[in-house]
C-alpha atoms as a PDB file:
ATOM      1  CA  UNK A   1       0.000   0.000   0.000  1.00  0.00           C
ATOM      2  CA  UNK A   2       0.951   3.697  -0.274  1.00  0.00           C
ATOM      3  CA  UNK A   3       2.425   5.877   2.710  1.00  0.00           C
ATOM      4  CA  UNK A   4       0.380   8.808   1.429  1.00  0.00           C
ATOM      5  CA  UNK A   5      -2.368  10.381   3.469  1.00  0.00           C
ATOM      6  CA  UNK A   6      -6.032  10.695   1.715  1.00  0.00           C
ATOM      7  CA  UNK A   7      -6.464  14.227   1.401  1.00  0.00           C
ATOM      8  CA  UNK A   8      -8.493  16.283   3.833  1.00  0.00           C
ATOM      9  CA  UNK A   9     -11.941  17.243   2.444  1.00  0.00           C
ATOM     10  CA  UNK A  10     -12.384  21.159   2.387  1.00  0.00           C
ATOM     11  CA  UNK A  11     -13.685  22.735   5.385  1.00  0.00           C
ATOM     12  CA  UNK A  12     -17.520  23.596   5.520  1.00  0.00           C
ATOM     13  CA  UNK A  13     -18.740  25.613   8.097  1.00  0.00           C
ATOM     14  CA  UNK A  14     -22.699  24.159   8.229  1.00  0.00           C
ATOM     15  CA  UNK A  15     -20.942  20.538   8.751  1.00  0.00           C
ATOM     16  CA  UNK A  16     -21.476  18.753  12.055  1.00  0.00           C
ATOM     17  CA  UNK A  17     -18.186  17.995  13.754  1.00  0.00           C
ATOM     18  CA  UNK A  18     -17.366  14.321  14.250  1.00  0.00           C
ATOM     19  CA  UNK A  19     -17.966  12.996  17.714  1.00  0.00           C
ATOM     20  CA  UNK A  20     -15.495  13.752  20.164  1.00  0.00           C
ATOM     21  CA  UNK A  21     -13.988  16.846  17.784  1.00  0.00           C
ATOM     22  CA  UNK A  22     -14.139  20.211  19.118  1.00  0.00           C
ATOM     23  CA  UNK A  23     -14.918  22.713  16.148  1.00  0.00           C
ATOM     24  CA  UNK A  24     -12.271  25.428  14.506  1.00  0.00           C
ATOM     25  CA  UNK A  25     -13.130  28.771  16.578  1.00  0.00           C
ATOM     26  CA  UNK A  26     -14.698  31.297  13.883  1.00  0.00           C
ATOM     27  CA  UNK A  27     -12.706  33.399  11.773  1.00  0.00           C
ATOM     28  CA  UNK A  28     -12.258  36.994  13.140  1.00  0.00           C
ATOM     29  CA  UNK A  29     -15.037  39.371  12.028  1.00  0.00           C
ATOM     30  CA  UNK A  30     -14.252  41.719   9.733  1.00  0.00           C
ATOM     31  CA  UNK A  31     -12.644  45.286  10.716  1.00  0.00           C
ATOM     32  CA  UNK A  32     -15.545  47.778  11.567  1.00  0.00           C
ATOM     33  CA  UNK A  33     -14.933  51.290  11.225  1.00  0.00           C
ATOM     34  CA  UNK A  34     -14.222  52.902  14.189  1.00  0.00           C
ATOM     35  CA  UNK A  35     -16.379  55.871  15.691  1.00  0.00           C
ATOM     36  CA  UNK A  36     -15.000  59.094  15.762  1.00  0.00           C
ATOM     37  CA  UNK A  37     -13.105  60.076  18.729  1.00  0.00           C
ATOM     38  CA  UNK A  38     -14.840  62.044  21.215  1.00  0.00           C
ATOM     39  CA  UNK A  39     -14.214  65.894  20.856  1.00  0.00           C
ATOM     40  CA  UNK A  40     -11.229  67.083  22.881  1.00  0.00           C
ATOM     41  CA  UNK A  41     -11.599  68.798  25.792  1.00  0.00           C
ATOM     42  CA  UNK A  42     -12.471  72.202  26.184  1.00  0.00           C
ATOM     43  CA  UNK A  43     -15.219  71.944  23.212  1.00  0.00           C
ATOM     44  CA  UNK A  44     -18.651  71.811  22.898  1.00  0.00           C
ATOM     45  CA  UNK A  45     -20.460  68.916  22.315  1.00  0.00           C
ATOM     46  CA  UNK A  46     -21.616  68.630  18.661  1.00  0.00           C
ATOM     47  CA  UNK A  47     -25.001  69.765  17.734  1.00  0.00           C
ATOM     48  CA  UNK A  48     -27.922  68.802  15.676  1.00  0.00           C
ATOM     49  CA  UNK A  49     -30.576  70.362  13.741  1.00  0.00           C
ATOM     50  CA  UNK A  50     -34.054  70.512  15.238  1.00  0.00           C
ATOM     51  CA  UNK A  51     -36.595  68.553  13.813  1.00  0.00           C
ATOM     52  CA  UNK A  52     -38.151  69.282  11.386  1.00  0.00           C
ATOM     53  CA  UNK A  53     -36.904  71.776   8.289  1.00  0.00           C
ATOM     54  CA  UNK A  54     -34.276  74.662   8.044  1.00  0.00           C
ATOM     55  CA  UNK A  55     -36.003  77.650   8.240  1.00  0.00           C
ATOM     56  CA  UNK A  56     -39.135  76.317   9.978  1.00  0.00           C
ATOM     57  CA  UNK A  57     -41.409  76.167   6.738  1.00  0.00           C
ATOM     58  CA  UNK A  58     -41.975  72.833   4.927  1.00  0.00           C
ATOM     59  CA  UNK A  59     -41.493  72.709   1.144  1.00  0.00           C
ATOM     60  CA  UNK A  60     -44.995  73.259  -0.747  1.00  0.00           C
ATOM     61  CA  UNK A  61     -46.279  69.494  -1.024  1.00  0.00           C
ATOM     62  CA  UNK A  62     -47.696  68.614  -4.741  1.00  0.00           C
ATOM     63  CA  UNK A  63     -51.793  67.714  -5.287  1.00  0.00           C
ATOM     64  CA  UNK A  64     -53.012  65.257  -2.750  1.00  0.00           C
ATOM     65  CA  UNK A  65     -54.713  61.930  -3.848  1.00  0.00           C
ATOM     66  CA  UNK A  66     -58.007  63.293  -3.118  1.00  0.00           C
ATOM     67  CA  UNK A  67     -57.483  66.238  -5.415  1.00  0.00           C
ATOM     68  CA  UNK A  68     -56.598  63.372  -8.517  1.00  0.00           C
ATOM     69  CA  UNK A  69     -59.193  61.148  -7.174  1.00  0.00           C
ATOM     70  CA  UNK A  70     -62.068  64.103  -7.902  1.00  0.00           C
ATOM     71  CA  UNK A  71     -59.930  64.795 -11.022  1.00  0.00           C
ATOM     72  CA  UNK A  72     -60.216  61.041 -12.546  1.00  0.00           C
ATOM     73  CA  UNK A  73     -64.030  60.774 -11.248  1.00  0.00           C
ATOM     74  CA  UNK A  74     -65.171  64.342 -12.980  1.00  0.00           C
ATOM     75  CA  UNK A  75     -63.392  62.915 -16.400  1.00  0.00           C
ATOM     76  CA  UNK A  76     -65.239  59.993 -16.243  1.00  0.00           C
ATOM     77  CA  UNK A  77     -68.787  61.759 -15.455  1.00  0.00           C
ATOM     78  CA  UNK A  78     -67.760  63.929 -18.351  1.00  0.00           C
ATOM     79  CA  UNK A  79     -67.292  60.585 -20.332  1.00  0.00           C
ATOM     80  CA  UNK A  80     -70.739  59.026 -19.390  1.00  0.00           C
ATOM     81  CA  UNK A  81     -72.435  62.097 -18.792  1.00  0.00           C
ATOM     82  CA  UNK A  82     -74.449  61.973 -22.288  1.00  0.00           C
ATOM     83  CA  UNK A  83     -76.032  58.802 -20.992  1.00  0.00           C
ATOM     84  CA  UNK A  84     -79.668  60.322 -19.372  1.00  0.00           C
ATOM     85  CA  UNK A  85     -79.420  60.088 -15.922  1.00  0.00           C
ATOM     86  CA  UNK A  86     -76.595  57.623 -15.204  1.00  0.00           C
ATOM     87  CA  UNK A  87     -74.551  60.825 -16.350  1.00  0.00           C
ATOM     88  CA  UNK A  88     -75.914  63.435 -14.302  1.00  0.00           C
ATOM     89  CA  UNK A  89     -75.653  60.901 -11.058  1.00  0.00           C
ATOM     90  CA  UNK A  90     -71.847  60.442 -12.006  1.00  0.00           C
ATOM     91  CA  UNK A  91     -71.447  63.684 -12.166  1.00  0.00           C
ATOM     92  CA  UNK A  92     -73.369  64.714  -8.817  1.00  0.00           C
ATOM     93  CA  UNK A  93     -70.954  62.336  -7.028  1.00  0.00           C
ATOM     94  CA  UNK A  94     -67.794  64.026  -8.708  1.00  0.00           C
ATOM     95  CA  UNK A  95     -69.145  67.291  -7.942  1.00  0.00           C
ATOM     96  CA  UNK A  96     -69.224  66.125  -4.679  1.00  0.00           C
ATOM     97  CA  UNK A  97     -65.439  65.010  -4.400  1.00  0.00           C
ATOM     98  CA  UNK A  98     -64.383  67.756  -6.600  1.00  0.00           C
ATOM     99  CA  UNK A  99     -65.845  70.192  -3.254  1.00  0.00           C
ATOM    100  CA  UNK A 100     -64.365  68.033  -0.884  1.00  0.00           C
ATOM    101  CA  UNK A 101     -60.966  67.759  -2.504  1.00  0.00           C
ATOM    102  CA  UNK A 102     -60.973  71.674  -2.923  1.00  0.00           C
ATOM    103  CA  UNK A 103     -61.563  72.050   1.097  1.00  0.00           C
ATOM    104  CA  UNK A 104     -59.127  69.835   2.046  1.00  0.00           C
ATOM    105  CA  UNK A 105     -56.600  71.013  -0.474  1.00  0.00           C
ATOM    106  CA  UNK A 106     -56.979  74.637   1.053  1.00  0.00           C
ATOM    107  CA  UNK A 107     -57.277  73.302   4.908  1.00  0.00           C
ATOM    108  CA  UNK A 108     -53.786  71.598   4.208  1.00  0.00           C
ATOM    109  CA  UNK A 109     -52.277  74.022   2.050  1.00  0.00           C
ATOM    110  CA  UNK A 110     -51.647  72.049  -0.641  1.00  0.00           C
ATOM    111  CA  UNK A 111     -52.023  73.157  -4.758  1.00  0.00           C
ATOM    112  CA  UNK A 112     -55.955  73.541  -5.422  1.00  0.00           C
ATOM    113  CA  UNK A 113     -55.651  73.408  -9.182  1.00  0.00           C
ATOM    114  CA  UNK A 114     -56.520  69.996  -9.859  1.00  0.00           C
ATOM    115  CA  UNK A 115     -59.315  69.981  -7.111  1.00  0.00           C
ATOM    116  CA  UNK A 116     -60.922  73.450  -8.725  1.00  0.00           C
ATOM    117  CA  UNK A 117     -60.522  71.682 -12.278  1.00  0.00           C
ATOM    118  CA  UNK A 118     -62.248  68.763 -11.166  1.00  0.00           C
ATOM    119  CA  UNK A 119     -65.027  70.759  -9.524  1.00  0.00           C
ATOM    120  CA  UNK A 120     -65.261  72.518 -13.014  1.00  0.00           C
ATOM    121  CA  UNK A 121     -65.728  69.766 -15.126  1.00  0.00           C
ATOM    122  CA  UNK A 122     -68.051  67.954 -12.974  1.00  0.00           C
ATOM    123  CA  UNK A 123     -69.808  70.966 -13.389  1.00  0.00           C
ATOM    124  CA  UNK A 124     -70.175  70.300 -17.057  1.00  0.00           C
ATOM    125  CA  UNK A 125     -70.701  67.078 -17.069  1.00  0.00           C
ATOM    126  CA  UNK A 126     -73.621  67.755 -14.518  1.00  0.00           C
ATOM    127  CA  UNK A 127     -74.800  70.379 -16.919  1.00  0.00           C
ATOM    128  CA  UNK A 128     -75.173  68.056 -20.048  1.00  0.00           C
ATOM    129  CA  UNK A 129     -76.379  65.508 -18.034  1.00  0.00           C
ATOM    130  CA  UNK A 130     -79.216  67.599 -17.178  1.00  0.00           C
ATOM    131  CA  UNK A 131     -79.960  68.422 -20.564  1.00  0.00           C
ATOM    132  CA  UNK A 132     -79.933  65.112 -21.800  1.00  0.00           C
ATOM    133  CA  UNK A 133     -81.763  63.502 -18.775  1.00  0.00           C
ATOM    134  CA  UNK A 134     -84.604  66.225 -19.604  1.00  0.00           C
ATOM    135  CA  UNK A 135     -84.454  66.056 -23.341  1.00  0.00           C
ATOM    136  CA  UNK A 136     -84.736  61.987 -23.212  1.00  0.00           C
ATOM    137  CA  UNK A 137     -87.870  62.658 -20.795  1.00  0.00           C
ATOM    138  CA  UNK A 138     -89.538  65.237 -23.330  1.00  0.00           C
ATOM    139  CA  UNK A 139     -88.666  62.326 -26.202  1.00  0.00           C
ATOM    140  CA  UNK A 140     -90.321  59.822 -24.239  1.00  0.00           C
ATOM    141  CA  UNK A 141     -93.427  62.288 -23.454  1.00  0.00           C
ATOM    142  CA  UNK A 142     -93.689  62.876 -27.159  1.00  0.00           C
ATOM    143  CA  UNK A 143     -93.671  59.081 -28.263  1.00  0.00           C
ATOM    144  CA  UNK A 144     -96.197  58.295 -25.729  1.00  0.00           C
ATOM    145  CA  UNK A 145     -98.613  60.978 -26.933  1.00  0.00           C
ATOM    146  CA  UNK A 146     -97.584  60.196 -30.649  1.00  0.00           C
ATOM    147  CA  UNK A 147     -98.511  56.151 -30.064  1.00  0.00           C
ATOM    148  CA  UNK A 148    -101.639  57.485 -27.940  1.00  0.00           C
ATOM    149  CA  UNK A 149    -102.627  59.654 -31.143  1.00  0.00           C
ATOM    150  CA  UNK A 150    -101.797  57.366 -34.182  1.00  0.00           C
ATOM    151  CA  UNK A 151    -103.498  54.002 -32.166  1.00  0.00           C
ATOM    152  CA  UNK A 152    -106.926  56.011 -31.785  1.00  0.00           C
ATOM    153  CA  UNK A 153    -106.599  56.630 -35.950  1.00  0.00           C
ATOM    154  CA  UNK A 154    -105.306  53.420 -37.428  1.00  0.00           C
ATOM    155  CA  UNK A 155    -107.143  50.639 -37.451  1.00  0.00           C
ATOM    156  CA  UNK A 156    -104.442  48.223 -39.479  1.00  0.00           C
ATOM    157  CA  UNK A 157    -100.312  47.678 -38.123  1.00  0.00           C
ATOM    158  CA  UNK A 158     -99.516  49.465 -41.626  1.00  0.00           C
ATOM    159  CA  UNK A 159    -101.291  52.313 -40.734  1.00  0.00           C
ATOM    160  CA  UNK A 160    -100.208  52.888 -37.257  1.00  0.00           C
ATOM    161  CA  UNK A 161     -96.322  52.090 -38.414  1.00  0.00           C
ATOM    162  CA  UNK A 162     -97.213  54.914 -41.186  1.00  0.00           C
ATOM    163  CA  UNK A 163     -98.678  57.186 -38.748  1.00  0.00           C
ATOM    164  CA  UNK A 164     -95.502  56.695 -36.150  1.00  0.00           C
ATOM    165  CA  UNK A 165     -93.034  57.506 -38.967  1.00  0.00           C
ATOM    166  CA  UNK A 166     -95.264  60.345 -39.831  1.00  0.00           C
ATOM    167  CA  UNK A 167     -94.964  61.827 -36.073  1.00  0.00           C
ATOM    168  CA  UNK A 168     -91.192  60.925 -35.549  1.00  0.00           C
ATOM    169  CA  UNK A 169     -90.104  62.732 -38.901  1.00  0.00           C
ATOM    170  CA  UNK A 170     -91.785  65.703 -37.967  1.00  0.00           C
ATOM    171  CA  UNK A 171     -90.196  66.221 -35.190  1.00  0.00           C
ATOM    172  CA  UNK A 172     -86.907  66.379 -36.785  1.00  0.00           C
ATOM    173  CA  UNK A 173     -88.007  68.063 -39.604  1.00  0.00           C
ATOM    174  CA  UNK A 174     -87.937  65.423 -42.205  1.00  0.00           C
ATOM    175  CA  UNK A 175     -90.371  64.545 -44.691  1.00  0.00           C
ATOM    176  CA  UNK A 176     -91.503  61.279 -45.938  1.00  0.00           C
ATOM    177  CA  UNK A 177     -91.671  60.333 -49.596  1.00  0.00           C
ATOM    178  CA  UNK A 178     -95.162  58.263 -50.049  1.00  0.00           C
END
């Protein structure tokens, strides 16, 4: 047989010892940097900023989320606000955090542009939603009184389908070829 030794397997720190071995002590930690030295006598102790910011005034913050929230809702009343009703709801609601936004803004100092533009377009979208919403009601006033009207003079489904296209023409100004 040889007189060589098998070589030692490499050295792994997670590896239980063999019984009856005591373990390698642990490398030495790293150097840490050292803290300063205190000041020398004679000197006053360092001193620190009060809390809060140089000067005393905080910088201007930018739009709070409420402000963009009111923002986002009056854009999307202004998107639905030609649907009758639905629109003028949505755009009661932004109205509503389009005021609120505006208050807070000025309570907390903060930028009330986007909180007075949201206010502003709800507006508008609350304003064509009105108009629609009443329009659509005065649409569906007329077709009831024109399908009232033009069952009490036909007596045949041609007729009345005549006398409907008759009414709804008229009231867009267009005339029917017979």
């Amino acid at each position: 047989m040889s007189d060589q030794t098998p070589p030692e397997p490499p050295y792994d720190p997670y590896a239980v010892p063999p019984a009856g071995v005591t373990p390698p002590a642990a490398p030495p930690p790293a150097s840490q940097p050292a803290y300063p030295p205190p000041p020398p006598a004679g000197y006053p102790a360092p001193t620190y900023p009060a809390a809060g910011y140089p000067g005393g005034q905080a910088p201007k913050p930018g739009p709070g989320a409420f402000s963009i929230v009111a923002l986002i809702a009056a854009v999307i009343a202004l998107l639905i606000s030609w649907v009758p009703f639905l629109g003028a709801v949505a755009a009661l609601v932004a109205l509503g955090l389009g005021i609120g936004a505006w208050v807070t803004a000025k309570k907390s100092g903060r930028p009330v542009g986007l909180a007075v533009t949201g206010t502003v377009v709800s507006i508008v979208a609350l304003l064509i939603g009105i108009v629609i919403s009443v329009g659509f009601l005065i649409l569906i006033d007329r077709a009831q009184e024109a399908d009232r009207y033009c069952n009490s003079v036909s007596s045949t489904q041609a007729e009345y389908d005549q006398c409907m296209e008759d009414r709804v023409s008229s009231w867009f100004g267009v005339e029917t070829n017979r």
